[in-house]
Protein backbone atom coordinates (compact mmCIF):
# COMPACT_ATOMS: atom_id res chain seq x y z
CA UNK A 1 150.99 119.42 296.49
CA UNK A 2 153.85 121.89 296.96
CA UNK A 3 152.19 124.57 294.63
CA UNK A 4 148.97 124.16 296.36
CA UNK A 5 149.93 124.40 299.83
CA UNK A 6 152.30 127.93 298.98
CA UNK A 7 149.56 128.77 297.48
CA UNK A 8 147.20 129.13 300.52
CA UNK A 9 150.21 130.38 302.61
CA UNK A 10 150.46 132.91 299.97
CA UNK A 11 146.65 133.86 300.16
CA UNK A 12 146.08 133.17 303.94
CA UNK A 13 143.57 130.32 303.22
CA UNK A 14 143.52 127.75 306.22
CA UNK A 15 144.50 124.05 304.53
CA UNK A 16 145.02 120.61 305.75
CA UNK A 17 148.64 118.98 304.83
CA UNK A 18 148.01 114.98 304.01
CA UNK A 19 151.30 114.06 302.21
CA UNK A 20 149.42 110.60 301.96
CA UNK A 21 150.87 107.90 299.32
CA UNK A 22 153.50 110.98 298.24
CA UNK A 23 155.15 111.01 302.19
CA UNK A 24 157.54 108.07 301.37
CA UNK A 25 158.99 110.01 298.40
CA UNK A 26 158.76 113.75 300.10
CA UNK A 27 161.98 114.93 301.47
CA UNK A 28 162.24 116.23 305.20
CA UNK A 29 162.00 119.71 303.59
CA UNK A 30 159.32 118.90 301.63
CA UNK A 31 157.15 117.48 304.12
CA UNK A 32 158.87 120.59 306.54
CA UNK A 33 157.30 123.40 303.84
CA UNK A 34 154.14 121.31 303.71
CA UNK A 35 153.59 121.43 307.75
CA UNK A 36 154.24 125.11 307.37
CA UNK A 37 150.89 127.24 307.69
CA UNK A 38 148.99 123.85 308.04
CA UNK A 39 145.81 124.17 310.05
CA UNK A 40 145.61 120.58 309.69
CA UNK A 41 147.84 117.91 309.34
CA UNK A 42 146.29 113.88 308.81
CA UNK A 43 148.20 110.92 308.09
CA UNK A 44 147.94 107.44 308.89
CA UNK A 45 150.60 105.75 311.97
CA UNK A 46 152.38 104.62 308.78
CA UNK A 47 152.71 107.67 307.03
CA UNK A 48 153.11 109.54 310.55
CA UNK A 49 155.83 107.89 311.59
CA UNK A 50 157.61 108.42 308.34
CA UNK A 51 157.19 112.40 308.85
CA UNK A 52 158.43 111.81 312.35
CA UNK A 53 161.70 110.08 311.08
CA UNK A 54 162.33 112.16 308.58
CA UNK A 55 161.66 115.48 310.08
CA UNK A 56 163.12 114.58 313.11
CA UNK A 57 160.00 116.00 314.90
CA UNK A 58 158.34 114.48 317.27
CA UNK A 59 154.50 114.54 317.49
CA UNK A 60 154.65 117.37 320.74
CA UNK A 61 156.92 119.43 318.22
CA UNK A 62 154.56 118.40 314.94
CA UNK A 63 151.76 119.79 317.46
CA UNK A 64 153.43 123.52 317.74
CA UNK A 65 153.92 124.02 314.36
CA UNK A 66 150.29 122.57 313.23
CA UNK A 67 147.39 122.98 315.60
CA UNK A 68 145.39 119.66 314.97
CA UNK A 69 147.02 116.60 314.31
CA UNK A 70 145.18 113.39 313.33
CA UNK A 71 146.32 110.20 313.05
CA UNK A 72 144.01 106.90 311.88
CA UNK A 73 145.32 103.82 313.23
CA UNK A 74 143.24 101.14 312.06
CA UNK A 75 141.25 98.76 314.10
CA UNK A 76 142.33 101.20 317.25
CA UNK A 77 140.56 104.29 315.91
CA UNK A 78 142.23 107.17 316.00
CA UNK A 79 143.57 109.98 317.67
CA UNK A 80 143.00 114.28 317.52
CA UNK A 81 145.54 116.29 319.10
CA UNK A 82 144.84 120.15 319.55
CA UNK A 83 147.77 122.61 319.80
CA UNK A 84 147.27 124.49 323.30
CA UNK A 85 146.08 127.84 323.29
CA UNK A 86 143.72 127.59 320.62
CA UNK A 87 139.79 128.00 320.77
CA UNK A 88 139.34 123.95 321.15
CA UNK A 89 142.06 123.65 323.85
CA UNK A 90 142.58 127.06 325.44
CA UNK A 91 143.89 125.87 328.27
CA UNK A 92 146.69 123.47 326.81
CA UNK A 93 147.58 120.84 324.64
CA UNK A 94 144.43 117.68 324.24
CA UNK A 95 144.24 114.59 322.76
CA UNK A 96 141.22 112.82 322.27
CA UNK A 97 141.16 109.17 321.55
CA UNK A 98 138.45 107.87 319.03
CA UNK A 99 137.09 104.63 319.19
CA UNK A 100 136.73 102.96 315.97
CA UNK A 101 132.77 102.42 314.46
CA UNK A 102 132.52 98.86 314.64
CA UNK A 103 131.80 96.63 311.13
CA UNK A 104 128.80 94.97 310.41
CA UNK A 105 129.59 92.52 308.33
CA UNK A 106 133.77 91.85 306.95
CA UNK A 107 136.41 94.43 306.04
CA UNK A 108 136.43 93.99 302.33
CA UNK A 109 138.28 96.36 300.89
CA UNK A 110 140.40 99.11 302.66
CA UNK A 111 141.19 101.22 299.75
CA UNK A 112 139.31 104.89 300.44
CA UNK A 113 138.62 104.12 303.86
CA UNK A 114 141.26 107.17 304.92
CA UNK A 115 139.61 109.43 302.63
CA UNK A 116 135.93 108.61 303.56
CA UNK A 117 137.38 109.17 307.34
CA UNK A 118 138.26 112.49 306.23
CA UNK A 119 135.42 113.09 304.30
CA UNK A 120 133.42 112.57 307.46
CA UNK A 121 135.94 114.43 309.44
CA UNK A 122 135.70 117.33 307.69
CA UNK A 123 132.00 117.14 306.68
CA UNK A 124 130.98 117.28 310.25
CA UNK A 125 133.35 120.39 311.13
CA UNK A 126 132.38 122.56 308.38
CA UNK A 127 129.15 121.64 310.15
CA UNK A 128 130.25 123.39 313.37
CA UNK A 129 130.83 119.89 315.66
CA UNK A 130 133.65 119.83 317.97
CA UNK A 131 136.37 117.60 316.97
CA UNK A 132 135.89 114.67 319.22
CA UNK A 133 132.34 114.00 317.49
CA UNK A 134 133.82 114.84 314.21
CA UNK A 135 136.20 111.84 314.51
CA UNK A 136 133.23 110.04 315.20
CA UNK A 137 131.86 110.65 312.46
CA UNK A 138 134.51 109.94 310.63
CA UNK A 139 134.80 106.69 311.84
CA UNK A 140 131.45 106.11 310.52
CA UNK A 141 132.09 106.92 307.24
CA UNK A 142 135.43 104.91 307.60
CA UNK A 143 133.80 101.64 308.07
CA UNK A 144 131.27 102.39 305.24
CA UNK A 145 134.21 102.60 302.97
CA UNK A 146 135.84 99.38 304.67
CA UNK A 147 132.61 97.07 303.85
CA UNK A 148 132.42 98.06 300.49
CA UNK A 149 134.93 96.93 297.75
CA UNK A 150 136.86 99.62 295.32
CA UNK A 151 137.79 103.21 296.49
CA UNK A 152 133.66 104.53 297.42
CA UNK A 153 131.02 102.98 300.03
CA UNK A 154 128.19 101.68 298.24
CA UNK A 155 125.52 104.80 298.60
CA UNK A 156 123.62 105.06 302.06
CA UNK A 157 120.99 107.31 303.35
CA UNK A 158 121.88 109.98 305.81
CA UNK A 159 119.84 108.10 308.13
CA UNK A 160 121.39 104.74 308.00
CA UNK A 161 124.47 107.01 309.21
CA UNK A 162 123.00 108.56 311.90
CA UNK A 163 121.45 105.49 312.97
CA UNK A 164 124.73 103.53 312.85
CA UNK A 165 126.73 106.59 314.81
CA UNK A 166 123.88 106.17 317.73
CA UNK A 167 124.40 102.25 317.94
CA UNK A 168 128.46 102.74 317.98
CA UNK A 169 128.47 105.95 320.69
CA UNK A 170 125.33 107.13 321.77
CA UNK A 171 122.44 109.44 320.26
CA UNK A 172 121.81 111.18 323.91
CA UNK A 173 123.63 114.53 325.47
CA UNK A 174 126.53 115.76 323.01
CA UNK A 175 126.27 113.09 320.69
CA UNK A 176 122.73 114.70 319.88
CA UNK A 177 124.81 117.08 317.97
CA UNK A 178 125.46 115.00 315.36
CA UNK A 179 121.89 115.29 313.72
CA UNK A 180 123.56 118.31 312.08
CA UNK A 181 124.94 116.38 310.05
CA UNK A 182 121.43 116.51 308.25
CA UNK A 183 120.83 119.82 307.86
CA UNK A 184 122.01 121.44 304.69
């Protein structure tokens, strides 16, 4: 983790920091060289509030050495936080709160349900969405994972995920953007 992260310091290659699993073992300088050159860091409230004990950061100081921060927090959803100053929040620091998608059936199994968040988080980025849809979408993908035992959601059609994200928050007005999602 160490090796890759210097690594795209080194070669000026944007990364996102998720110490995951590892953050109860990292050191506070470990987890302090990780932040550093982050674009991105993710963690869960667990795993964030270990960083934040210790580091001995809070999340405001977190936030001005990383510019996005993400935390998952379960059944509440989540939270983005944007660094002021940068092309998402030029005019100071935000915070947008993300609801959670809602289930459909039982939570079976949360094992990959952070990394299908991310997945989703991510996918829907790269595909030029602003971040508050992009947790969205991660949410989606989130509960996917959650109703589906072992570390992958059962396969779905690209449709069945756009349809679910327009019964959880709306298909009208920005959420409309989402149907990039299906273009390759």
């Amino acid at each position: 983790m160490d090796a890759y992260a210097k690594e795209c310091r080194e070669l000026g290659i944007p990364f996102l920091y998720d110490p995951s699993q590892q953050v109860a073992r990292l050191s506070a300088e470990d987890l302090l060289i990780g932040l550093d050159g982050a674009s991105i860091l993710i963690g869960n409230e667990y795993e964030f509030g270990i960083i934040e004990k210790k580091t001995g950061l809070s999340e405001a100081e977190i936030l001005s050495r990383v510019p996005v921060v993400v935390v998952t927090r379960g059944a509440e959803g989540s939270t983005i936080a944007l660094r002021g100053g940068t092309d998402e929040a030029p005019d100071g620091a935000v915070t947008f709160r993300i609801p959670p998608a809602r289930l459909r059936g039982r939570a079976v199994d949360p094992t990959g349900v952070g990394d299908a968040f991310r997945a989703g988080l991510l996918a829907a980025r790269r595909r030029g969405l602003p971040w508050e849809l992009a947790g969205r979408v991660g949410s989606v993908a989130a509960v996917f994972a959650l109703e589906t035992l072992g570390p992958q959601p059962a396969p779905y059609a690209m449709s069945d995920f756009l349809a679910r994200y327009r019964d959880d928050f709306g298909g009208d007005g920005i959420h409309a953007e989402v149907g990039r999602l299906s273009r390759a």
